[in-house]
C-alpha atoms as a PDB file:
ATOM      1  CA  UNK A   1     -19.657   3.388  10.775  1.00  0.00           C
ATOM      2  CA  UNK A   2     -18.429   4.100  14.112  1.00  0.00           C
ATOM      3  CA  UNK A   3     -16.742   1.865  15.256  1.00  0.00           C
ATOM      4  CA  UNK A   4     -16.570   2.810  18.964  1.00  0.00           C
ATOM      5  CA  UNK A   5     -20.719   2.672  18.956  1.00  0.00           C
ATOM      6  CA  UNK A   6     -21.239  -0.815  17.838  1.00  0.00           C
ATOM      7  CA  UNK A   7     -22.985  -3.585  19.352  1.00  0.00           C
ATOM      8  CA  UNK A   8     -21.190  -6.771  20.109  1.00  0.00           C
ATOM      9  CA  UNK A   9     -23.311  -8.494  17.448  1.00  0.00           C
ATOM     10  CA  UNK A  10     -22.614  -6.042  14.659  1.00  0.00           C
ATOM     11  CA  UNK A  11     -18.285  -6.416  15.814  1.00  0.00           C
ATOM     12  CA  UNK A  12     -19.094 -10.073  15.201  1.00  0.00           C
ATOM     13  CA  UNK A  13     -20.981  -9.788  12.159  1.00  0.00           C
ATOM     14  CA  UNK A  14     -18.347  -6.995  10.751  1.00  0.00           C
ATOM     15  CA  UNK A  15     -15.744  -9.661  12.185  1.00  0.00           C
ATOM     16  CA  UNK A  16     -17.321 -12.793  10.026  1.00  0.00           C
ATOM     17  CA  UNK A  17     -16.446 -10.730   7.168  1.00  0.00           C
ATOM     18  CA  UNK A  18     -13.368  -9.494   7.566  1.00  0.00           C
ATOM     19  CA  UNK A  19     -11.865 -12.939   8.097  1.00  0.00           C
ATOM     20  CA  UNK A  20     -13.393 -14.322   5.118  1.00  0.00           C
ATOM     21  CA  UNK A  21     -11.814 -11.373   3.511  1.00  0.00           C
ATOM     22  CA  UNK A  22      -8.423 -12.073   4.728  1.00  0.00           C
ATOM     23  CA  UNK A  23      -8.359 -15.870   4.364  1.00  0.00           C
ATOM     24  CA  UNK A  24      -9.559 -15.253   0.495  1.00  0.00           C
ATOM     25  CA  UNK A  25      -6.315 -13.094   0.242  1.00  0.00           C
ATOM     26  CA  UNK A  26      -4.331 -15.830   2.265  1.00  0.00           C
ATOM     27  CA  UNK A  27      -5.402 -18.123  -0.116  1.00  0.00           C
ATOM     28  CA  UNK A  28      -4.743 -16.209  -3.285  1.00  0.00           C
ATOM     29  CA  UNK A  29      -1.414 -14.912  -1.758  1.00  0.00           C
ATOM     30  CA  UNK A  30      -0.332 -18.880  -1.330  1.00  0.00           C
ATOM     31  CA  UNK A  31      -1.175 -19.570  -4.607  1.00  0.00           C
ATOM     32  CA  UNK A  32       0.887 -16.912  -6.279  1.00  0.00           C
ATOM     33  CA  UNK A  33       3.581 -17.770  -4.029  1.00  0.00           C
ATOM     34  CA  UNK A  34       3.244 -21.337  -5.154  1.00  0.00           C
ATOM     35  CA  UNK A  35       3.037 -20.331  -9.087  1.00  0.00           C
ATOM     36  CA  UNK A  36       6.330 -17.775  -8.445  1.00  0.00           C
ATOM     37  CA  UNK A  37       8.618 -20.966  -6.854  1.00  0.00           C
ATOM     38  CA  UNK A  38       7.193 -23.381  -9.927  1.00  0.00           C
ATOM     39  CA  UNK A  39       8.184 -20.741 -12.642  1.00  0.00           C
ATOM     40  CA  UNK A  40      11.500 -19.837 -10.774  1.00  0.00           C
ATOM     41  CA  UNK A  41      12.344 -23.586 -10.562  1.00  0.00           C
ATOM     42  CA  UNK A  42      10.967 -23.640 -14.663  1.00  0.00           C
ATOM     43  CA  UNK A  43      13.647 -20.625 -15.474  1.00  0.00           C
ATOM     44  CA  UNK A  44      16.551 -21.593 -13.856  1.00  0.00           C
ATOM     45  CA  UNK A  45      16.097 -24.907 -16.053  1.00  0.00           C
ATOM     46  CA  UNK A  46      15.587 -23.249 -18.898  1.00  0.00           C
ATOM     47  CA  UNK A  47      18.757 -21.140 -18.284  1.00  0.00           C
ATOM     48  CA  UNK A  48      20.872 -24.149 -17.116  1.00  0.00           C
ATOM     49  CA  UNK A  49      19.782 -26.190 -20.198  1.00  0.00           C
ATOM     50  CA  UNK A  50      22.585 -26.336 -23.553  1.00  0.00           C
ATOM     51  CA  UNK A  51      21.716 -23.651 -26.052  1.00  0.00           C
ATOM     52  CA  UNK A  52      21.092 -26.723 -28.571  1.00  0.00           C
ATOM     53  CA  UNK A  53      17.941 -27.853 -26.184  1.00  0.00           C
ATOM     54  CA  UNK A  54      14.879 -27.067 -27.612  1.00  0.00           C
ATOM     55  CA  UNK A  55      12.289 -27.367 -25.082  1.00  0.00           C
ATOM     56  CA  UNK A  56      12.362 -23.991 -23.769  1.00  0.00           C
ATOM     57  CA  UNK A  57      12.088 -21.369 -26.523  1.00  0.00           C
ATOM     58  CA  UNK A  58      13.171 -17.828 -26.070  1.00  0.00           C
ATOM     59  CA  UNK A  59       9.411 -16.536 -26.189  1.00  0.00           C
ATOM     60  CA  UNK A  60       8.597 -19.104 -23.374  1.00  0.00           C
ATOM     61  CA  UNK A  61      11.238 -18.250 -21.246  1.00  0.00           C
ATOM     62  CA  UNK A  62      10.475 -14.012 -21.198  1.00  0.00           C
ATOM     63  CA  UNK A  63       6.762 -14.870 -21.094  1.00  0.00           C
ATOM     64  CA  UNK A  64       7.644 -16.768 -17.612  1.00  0.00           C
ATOM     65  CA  UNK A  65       9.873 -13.966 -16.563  1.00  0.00           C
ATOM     66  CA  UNK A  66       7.172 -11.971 -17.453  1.00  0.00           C
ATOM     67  CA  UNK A  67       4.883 -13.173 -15.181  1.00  0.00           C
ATOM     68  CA  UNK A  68       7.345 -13.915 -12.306  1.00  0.00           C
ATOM     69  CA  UNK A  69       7.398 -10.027 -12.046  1.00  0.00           C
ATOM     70  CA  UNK A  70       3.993  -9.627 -12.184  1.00  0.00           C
ATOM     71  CA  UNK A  71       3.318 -11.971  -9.698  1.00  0.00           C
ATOM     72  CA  UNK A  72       6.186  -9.892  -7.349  1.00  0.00           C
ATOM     73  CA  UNK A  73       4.984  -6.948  -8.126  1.00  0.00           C
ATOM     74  CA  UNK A  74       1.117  -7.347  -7.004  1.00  0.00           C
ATOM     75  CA  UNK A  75       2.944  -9.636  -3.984  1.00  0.00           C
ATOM     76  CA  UNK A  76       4.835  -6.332  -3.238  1.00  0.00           C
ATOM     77  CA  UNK A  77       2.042  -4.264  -3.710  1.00  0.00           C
ATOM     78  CA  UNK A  78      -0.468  -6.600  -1.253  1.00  0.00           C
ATOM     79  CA  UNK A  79       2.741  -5.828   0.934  1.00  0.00           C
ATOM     80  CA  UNK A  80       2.611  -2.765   1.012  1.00  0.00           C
ATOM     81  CA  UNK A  81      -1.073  -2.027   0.921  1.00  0.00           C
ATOM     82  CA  UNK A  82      -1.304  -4.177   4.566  1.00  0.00           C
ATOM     83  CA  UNK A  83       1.332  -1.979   5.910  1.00  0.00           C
ATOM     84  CA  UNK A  84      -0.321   0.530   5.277  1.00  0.00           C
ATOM     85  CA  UNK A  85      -4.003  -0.152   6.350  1.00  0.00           C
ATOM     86  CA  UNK A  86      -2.703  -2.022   9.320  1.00  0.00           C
ATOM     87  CA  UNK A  87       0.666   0.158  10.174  1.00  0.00           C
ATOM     88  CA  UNK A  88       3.118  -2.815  10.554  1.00  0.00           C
ATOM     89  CA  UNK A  89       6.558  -3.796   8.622  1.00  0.00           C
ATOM     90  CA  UNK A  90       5.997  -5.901   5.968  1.00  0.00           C
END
């Protein structure tokens, strides 16, 4: 589609969806930040608590790790991805 030879109704219509588009990924991007700070709050417990303190086990604690790096890595990559489409500095 060119975008230069649009009508104002089909800008507003392609409009409507973009920003339901991007406040979807808002949304999804505040929740992963939200589940990153809980397990980064969850592993700095589990590393501050006495090795004789059995409510984190070793599994537990790389399976959060785990995940906190996934979660940065598709936050990274949604990062980079905008910069890209868009051409700004993430």
């Amino acid at each position: 589609m060119n975008m230069k030879n649009i009508t104002p109704l089909e800008r507003a219509s392609l409009n409507a969806t973009i920003h339901t588009a991007r406040m979807a990924l808002c949304e999804s991007i505040q929740e992963m930040v939200q589940t990153m700070i809980e397990l980064q709050v969850l592993i700095e417990d589990a590393e501050k608590a006495p090795p004789e303190c059995a409510m984190y086990d070793p599994e537990m604690l790389a399976k959060m790790k785990e995940e906190e790096r996934s979660i940065m890595k598709t936050l990274s990559n949604i990062a980079s991805l905008v910069e890209t489409q868009s051409g700004i500095c993430a």
